[in-house]
C-alpha atoms as a PDB file:
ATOM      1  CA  UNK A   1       8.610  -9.867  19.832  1.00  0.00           C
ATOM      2  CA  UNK A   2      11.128  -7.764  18.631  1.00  0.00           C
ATOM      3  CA  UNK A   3      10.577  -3.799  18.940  1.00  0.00           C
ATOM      4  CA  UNK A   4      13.168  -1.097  17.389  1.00  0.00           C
ATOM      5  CA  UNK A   5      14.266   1.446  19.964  1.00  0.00           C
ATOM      6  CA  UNK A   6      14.457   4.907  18.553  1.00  0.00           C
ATOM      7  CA  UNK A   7      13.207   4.382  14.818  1.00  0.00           C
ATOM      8  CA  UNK A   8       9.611   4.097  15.758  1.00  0.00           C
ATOM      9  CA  UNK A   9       7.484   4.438  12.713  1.00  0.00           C
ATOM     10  CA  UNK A  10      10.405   3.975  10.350  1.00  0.00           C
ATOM     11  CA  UNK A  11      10.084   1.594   8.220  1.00  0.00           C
ATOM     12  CA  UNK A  12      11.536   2.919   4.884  1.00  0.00           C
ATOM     13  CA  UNK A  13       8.037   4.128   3.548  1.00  0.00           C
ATOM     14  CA  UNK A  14       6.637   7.640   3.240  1.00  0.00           C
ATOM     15  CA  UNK A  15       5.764   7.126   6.927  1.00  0.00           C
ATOM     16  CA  UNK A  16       2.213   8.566   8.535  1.00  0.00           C
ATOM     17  CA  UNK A  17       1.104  11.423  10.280  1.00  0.00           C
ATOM     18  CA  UNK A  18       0.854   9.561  13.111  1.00  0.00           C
ATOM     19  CA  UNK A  19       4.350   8.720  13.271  1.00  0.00           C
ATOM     20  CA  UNK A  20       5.965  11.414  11.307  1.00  0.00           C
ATOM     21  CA  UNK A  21       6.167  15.369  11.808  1.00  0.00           C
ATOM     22  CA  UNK A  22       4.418  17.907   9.634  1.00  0.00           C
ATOM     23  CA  UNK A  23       5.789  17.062   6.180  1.00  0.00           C
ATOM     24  CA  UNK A  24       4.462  13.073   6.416  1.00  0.00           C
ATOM     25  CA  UNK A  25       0.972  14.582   8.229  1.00  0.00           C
ATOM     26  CA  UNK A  26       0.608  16.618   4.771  1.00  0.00           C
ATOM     27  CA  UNK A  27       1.722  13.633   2.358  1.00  0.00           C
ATOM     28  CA  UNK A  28      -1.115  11.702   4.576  1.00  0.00           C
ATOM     29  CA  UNK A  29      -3.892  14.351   3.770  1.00  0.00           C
ATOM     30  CA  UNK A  30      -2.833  14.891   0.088  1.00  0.00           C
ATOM     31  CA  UNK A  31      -3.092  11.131  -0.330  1.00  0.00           C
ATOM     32  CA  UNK A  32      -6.156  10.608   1.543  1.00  0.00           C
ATOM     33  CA  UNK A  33      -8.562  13.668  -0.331  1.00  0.00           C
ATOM     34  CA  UNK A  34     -10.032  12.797  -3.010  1.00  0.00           C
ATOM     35  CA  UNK A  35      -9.568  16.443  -4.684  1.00  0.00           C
ATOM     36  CA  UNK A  36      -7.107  18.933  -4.959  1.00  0.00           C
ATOM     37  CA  UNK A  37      -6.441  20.914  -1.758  1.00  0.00           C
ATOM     38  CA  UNK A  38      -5.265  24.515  -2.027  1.00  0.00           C
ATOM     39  CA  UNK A  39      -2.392  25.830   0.353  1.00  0.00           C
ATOM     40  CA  UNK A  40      -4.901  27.733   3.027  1.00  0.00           C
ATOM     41  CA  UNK A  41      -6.986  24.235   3.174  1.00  0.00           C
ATOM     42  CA  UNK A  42      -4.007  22.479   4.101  1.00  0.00           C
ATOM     43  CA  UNK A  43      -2.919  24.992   6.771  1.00  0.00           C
ATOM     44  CA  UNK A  44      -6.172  24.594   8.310  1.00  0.00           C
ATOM     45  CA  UNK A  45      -6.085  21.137   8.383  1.00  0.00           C
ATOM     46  CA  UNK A  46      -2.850  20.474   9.902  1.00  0.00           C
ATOM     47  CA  UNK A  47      -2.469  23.173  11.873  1.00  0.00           C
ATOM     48  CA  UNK A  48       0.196  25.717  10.219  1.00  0.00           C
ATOM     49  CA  UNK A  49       0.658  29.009   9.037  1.00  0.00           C
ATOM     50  CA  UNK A  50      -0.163  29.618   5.413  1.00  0.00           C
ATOM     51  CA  UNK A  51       3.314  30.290   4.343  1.00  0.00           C
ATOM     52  CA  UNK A  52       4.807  26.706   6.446  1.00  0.00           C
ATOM     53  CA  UNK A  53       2.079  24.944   4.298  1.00  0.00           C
ATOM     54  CA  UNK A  54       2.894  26.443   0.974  1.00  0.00           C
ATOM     55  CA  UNK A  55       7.140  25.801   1.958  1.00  0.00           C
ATOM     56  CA  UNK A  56       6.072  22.327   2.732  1.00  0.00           C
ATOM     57  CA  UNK A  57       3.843  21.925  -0.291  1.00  0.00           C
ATOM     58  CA  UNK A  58       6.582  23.105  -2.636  1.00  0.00           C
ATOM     59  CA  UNK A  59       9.329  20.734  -1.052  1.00  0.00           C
ATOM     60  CA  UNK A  60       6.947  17.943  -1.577  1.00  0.00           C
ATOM     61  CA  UNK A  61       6.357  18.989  -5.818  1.00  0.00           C
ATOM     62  CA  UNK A  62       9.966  18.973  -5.822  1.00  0.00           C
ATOM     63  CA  UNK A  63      10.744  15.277  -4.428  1.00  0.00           C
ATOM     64  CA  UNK A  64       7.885  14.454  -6.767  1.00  0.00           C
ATOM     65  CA  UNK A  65       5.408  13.176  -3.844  1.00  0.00           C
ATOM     66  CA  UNK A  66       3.003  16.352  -4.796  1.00  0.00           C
ATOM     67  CA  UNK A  67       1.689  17.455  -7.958  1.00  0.00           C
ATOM     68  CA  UNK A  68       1.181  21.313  -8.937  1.00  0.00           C
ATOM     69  CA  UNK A  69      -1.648  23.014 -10.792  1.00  0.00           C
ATOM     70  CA  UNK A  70      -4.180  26.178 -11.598  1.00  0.00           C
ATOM     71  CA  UNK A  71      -7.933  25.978 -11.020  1.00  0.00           C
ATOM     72  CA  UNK A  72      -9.064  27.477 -14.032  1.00  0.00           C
ATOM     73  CA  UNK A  73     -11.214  30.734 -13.610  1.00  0.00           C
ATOM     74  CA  UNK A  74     -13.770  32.910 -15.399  1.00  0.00           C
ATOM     75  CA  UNK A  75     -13.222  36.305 -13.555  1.00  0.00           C
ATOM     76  CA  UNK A  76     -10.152  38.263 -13.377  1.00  0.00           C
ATOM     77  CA  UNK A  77      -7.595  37.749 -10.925  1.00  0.00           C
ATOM     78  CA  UNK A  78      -4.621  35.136  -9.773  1.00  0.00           C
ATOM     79  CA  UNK A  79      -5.700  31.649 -10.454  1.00  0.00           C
ATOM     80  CA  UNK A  80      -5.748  29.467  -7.048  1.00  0.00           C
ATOM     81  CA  UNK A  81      -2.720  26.917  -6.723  1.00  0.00           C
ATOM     82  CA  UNK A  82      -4.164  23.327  -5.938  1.00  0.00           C
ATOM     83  CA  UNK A  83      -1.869  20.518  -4.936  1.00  0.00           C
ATOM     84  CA  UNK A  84      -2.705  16.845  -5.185  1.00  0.00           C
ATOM     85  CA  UNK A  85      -0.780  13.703  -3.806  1.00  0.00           C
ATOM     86  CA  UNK A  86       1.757  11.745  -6.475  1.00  0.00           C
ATOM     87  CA  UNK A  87       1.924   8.669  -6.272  1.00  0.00           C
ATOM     88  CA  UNK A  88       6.202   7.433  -6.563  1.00  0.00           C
ATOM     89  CA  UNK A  89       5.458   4.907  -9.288  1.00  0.00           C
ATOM     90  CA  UNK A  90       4.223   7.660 -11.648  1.00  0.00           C
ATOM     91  CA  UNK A  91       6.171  10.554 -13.571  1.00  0.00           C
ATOM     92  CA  UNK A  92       8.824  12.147 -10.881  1.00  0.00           C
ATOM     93  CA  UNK A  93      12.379  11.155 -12.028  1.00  0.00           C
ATOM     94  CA  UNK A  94      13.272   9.763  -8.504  1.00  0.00           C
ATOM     95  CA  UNK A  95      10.892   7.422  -8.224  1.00  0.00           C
ATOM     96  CA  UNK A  96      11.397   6.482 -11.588  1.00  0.00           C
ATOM     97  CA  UNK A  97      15.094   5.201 -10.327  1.00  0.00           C
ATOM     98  CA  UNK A  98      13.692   2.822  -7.911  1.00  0.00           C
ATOM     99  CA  UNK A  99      10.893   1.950 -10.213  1.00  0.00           C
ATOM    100  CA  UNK A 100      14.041   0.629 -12.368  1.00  0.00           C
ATOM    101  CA  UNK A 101      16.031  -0.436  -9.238  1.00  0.00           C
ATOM    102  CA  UNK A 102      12.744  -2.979  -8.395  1.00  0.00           C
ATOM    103  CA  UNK A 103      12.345  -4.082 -12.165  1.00  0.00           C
ATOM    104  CA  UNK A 104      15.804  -5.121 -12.467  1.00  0.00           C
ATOM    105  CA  UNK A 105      16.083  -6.587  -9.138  1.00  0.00           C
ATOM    106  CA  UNK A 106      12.998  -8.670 -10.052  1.00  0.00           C
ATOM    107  CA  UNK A 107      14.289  -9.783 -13.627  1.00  0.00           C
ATOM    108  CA  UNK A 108      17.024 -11.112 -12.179  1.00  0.00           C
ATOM    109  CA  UNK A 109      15.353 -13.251  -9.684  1.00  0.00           C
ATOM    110  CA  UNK A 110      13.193 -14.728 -12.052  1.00  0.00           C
ATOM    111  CA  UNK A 111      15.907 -15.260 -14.696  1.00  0.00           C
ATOM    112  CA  UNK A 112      18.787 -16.588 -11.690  1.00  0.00           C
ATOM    113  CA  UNK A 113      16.974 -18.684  -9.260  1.00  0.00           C
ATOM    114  CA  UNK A 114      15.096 -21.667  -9.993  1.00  0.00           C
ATOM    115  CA  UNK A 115      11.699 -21.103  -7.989  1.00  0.00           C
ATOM    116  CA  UNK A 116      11.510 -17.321  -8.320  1.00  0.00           C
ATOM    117  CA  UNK A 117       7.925 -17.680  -6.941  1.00  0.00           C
ATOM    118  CA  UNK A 118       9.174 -19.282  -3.558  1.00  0.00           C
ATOM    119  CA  UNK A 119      12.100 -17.216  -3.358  1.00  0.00           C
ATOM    120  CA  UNK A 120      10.263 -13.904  -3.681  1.00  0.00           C
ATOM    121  CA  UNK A 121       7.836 -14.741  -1.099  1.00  0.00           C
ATOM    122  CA  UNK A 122      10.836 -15.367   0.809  1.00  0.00           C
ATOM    123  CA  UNK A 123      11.955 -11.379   0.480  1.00  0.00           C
ATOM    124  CA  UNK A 124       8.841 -10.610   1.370  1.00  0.00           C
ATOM    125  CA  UNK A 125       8.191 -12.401   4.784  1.00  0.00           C
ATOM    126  CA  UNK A 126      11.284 -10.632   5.618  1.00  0.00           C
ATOM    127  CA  UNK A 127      10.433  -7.256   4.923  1.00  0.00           C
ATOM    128  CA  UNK A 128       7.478  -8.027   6.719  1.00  0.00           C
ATOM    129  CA  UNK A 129       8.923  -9.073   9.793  1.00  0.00           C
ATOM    130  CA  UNK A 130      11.158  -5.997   9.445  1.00  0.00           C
ATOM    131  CA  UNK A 131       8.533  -3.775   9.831  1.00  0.00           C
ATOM    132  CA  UNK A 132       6.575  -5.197  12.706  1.00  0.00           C
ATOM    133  CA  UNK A 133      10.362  -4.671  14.273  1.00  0.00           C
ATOM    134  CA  UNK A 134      10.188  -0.903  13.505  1.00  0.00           C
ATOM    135  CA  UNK A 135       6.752  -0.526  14.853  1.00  0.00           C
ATOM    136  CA  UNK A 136       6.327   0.570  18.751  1.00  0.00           C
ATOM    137  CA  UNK A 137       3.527  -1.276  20.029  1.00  0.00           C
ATOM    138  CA  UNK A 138       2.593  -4.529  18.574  1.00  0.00           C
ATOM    139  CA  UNK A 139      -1.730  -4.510  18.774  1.00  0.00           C
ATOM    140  CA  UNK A 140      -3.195  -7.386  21.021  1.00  0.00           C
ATOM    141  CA  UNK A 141      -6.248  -7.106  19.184  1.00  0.00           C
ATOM    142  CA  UNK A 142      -6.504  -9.029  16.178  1.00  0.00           C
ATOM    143  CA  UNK A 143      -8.629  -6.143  14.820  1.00  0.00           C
ATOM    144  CA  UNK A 144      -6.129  -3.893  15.582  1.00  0.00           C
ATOM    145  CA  UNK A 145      -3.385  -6.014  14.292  1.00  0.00           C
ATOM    146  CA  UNK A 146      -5.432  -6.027  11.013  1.00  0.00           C
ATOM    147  CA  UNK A 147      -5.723  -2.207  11.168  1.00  0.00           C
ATOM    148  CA  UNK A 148      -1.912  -1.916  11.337  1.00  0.00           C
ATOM    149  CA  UNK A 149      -1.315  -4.267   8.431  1.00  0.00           C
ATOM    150  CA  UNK A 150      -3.372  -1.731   6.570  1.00  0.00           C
ATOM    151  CA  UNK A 151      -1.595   1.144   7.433  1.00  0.00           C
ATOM    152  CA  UNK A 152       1.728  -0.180   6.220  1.00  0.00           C
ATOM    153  CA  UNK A 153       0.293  -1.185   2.958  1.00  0.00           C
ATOM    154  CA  UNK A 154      -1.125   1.992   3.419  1.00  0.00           C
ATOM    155  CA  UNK A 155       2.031   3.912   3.719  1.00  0.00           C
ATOM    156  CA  UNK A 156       3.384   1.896   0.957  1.00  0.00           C
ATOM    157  CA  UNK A 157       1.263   3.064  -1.237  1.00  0.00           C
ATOM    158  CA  UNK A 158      -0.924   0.162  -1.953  1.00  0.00           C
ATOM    159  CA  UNK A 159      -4.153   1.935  -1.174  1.00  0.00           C
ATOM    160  CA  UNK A 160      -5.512  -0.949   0.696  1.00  0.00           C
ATOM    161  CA  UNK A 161      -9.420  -1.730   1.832  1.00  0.00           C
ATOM    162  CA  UNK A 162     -10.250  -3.888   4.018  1.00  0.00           C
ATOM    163  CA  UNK A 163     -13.734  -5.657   2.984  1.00  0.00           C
ATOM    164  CA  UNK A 164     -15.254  -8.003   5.195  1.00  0.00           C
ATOM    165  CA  UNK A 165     -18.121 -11.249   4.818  1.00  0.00           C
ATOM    166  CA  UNK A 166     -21.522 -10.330   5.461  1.00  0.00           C
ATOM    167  CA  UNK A 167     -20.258  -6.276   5.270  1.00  0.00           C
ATOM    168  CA  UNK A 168     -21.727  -3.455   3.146  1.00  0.00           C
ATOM    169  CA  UNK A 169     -17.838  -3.086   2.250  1.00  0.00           C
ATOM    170  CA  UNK A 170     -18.260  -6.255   0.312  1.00  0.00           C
ATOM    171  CA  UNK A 171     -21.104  -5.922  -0.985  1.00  0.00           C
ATOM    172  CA  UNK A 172     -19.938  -2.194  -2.421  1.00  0.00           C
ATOM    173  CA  UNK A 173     -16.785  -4.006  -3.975  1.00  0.00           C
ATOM    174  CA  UNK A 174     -18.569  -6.514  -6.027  1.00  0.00           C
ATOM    175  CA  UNK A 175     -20.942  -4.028  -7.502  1.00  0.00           C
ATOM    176  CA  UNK A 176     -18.069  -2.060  -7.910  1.00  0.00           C
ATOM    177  CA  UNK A 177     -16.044  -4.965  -9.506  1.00  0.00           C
ATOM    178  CA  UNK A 178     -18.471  -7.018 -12.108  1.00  0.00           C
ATOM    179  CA  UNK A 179     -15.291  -8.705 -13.573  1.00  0.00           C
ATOM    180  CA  UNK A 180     -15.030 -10.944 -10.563  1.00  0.00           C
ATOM    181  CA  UNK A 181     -15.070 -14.429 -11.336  1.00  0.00           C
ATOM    182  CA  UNK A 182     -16.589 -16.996  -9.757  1.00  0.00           C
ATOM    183  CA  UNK A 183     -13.026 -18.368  -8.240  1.00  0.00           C
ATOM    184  CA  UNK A 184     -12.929 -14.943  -6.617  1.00  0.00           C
ATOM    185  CA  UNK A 185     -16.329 -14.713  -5.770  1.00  0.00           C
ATOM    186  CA  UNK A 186     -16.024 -18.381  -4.067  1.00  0.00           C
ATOM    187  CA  UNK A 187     -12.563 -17.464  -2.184  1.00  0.00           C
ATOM    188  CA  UNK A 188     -14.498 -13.954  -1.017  1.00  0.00           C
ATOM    189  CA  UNK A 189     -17.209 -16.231   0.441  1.00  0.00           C
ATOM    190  CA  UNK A 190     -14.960 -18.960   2.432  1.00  0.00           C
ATOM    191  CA  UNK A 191     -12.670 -16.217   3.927  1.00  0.00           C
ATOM    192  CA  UNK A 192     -13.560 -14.017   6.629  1.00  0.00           C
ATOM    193  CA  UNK A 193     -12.243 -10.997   5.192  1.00  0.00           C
ATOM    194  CA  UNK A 194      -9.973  -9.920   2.192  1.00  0.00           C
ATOM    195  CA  UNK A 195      -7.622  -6.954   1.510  1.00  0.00           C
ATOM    196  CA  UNK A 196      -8.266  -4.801  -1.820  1.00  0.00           C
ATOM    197  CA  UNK A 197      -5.053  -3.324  -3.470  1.00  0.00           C
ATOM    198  CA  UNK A 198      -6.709  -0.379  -5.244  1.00  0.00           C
ATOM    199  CA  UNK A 199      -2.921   0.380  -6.335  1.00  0.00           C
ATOM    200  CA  UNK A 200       0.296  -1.658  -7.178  1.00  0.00           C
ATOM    201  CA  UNK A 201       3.739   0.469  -6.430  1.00  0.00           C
ATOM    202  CA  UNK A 202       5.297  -2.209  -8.445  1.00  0.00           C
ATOM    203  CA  UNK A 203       2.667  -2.125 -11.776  1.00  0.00           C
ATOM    204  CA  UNK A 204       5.220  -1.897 -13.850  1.00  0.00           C
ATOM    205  CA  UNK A 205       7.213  -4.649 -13.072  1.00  0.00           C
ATOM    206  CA  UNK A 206       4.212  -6.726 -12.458  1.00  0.00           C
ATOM    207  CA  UNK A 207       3.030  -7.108 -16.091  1.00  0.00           C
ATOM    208  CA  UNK A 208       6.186  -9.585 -16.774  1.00  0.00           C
ATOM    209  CA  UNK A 209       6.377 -10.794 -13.257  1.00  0.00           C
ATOM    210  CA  UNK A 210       3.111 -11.087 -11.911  1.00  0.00           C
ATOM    211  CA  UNK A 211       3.454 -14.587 -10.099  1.00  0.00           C
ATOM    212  CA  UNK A 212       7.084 -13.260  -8.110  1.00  0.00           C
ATOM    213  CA  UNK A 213       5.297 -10.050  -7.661  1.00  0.00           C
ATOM    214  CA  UNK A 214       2.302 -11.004  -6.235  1.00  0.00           C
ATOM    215  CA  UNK A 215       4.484 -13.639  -3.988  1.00  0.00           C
ATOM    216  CA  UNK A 216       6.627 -10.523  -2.872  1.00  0.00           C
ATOM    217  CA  UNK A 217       3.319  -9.175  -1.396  1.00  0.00           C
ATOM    218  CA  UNK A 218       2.092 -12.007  -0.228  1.00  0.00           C
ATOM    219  CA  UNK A 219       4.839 -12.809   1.871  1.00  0.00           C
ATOM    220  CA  UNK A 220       5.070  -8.988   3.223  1.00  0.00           C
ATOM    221  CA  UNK A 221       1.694  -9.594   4.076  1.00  0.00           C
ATOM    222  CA  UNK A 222       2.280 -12.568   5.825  1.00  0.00           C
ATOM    223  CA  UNK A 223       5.523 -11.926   7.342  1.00  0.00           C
ATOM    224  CA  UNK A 224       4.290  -9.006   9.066  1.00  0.00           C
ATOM    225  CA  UNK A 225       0.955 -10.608  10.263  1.00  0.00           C
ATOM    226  CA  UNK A 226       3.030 -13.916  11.697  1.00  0.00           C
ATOM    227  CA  UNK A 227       5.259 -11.021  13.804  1.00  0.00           C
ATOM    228  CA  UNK A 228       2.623  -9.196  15.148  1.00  0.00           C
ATOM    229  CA  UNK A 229       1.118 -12.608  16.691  1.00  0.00           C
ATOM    230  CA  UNK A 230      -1.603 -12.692  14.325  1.00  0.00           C
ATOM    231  CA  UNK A 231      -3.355 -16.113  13.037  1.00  0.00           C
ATOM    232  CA  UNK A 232      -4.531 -14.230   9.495  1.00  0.00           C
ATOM    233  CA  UNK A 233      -3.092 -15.132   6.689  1.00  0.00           C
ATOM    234  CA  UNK A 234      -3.250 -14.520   2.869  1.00  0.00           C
ATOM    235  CA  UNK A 235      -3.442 -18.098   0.754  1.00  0.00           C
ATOM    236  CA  UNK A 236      -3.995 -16.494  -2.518  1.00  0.00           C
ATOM    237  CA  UNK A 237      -3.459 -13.333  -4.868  1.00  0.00           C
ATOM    238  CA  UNK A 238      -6.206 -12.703  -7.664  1.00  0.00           C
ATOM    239  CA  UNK A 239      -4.232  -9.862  -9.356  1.00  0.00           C
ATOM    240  CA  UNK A 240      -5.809  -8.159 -12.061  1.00  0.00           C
ATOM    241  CA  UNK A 241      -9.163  -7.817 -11.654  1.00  0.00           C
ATOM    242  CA  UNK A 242      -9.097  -4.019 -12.341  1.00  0.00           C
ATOM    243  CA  UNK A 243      -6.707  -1.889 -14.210  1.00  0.00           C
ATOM    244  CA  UNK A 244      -4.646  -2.112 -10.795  1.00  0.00           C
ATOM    245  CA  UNK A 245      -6.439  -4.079  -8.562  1.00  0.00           C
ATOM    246  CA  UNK A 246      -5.439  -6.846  -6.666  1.00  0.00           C
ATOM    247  CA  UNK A 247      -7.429  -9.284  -3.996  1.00  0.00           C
ATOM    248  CA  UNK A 248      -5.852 -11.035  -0.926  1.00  0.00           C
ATOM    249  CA  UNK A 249      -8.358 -13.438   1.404  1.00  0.00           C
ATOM    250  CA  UNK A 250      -7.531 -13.689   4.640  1.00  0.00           C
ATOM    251  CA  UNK A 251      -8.135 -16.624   6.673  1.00  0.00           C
ATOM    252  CA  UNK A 252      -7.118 -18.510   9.807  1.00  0.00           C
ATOM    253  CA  UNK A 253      -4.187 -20.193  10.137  1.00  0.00           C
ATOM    254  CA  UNK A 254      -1.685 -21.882  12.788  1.00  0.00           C
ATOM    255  CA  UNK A 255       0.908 -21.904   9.905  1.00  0.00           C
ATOM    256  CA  UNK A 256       4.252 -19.933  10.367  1.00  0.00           C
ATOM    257  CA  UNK A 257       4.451 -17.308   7.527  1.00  0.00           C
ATOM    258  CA  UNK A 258       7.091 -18.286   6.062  1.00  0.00           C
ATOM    259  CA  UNK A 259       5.812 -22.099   6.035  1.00  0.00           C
ATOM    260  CA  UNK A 260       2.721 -20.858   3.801  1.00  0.00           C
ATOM    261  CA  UNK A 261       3.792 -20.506   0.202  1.00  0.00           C
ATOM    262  CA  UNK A 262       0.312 -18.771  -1.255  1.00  0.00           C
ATOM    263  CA  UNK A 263      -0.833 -19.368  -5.238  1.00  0.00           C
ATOM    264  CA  UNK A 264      -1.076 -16.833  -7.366  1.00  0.00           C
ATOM    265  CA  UNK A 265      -4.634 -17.423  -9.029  1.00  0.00           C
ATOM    266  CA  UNK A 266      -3.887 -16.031 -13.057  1.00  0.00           C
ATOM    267  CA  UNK A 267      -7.293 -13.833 -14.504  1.00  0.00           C
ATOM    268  CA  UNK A 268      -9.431 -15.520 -16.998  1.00  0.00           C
END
């Protein structure tokens, strides 16, 4: 299998602490804490003086991967900066140039080639291969290949959970999802595990393109799971079934990834 020498860990996301320096470690813990951190809560965490945090903190506002703000107060004195993580689909002016750069891209697949579903799944096996080939050591484990699937789609900021048949982590998702259908419910039961998207970095492109979009992520899925040795696959998208949630079963298969051409199941 291929390996990249020297790029370890670069893979044209955000990247992760474990790969990164201190700037990705921080990115990590602002996008992993569920509330606002202040600047001497993030020195403590990772490690740094109070005034590398806050430099670090501030470069981060200003590429737009960190948002700003003052906790209100009711005595006198200097309210406390907090920072929180951004994600790049959102607000920051940068992001907003790739958010167009995808869109367009997308539109013109759909509008140009004559199976835009097929072809995007295409792109994505790719990029999928591409970044088991920038990753050091490929797991053995299929656990552990499983657990690096999730940190890419981690690190591309699909906030991904992994919930498992016959888990509590199932169990919690259904209660937390009523909406499911019974399609869902049934393609939840026959597979042996399934990936949550909690977010979609391409949301707004997906809302005119949800069947090339979904393919796209399929195919990065599978791409990078058929690299890394693995026999998982994803057979199906159920987009939708929360204001950005997305559902991808994943069961066994001897297929090659880019053999496997998964459906795109459309919400009731």
């Amino acid at each position: 299998m291929p390996k990249s020498i020297g790029r370890f860990g670069f893979d044209g996301t955000t990247g992760r602490s474990d790969y990164g320096g201190r700037r990705t470690h921080i990115i990590q813990l602002l996008r992993d804490t569920r509330k606002p951190l202040s600047v001497s809560e993030v020195a403590d965490a990772v490690g740094i003086h109070i005034n590398t945090a806050r430099f670090h903190l501030e470069s981060l506002v200003d590429a737009g991967l960190a948002q700003r703000s003052a906790q209100p107060r009711s005595t006198p004195g200097r309210p406390r900066v907090l920072y929180v993580g951004t994600l790049p689909n959102q607000t920051h002016e940068r992001a907003q140039g790739f958010r167009l750069l995808a869109e367009t891209l997308t539109q013109t697949v759909c509008a140009s080639v004559p199976d835009p579903h097929r072809t995007m799944y295409t792109v994505g096996v790719e990029w999928g291969r591409k970044l088991a080939e920038f990753t050091a050591d490929i797991p053995e484990s299929e656990e552990d290949r499983i657990a690096l699937l999730l940190s890419k789609l981690e690190a591309l900021w699909f906030a991904p959970e992994l919930v498992s048949k016959g888990a509590s982590t199932l169990g919690a998702f259904r209660e937390d999802s009523p909406e499911l259908t019974s399609e869902v419910t049934a393609a939840l039961d026959s597979a042996g595990s399934a990936v949550v998207f909690h977010h979609c970095p391409f949301v707004s492109v997906t809302a005119d393109a949800t069947s090339a979009v979904c393919s796209l992520h399929a195919g990065l899925m599978n791409g990078l799971l058929d690299e890394m040795g693995s026999t998982q696959r994803t057979l199906a998208i159920h987009p939708w079934l929360g204001e950005h949630q997305c559902l991808a079963p994943l069961v066994s298969s001897s297929k090659d990834g880019t053999d496997v051409l998964p459906v795109v199941v459309a919400p009731n």
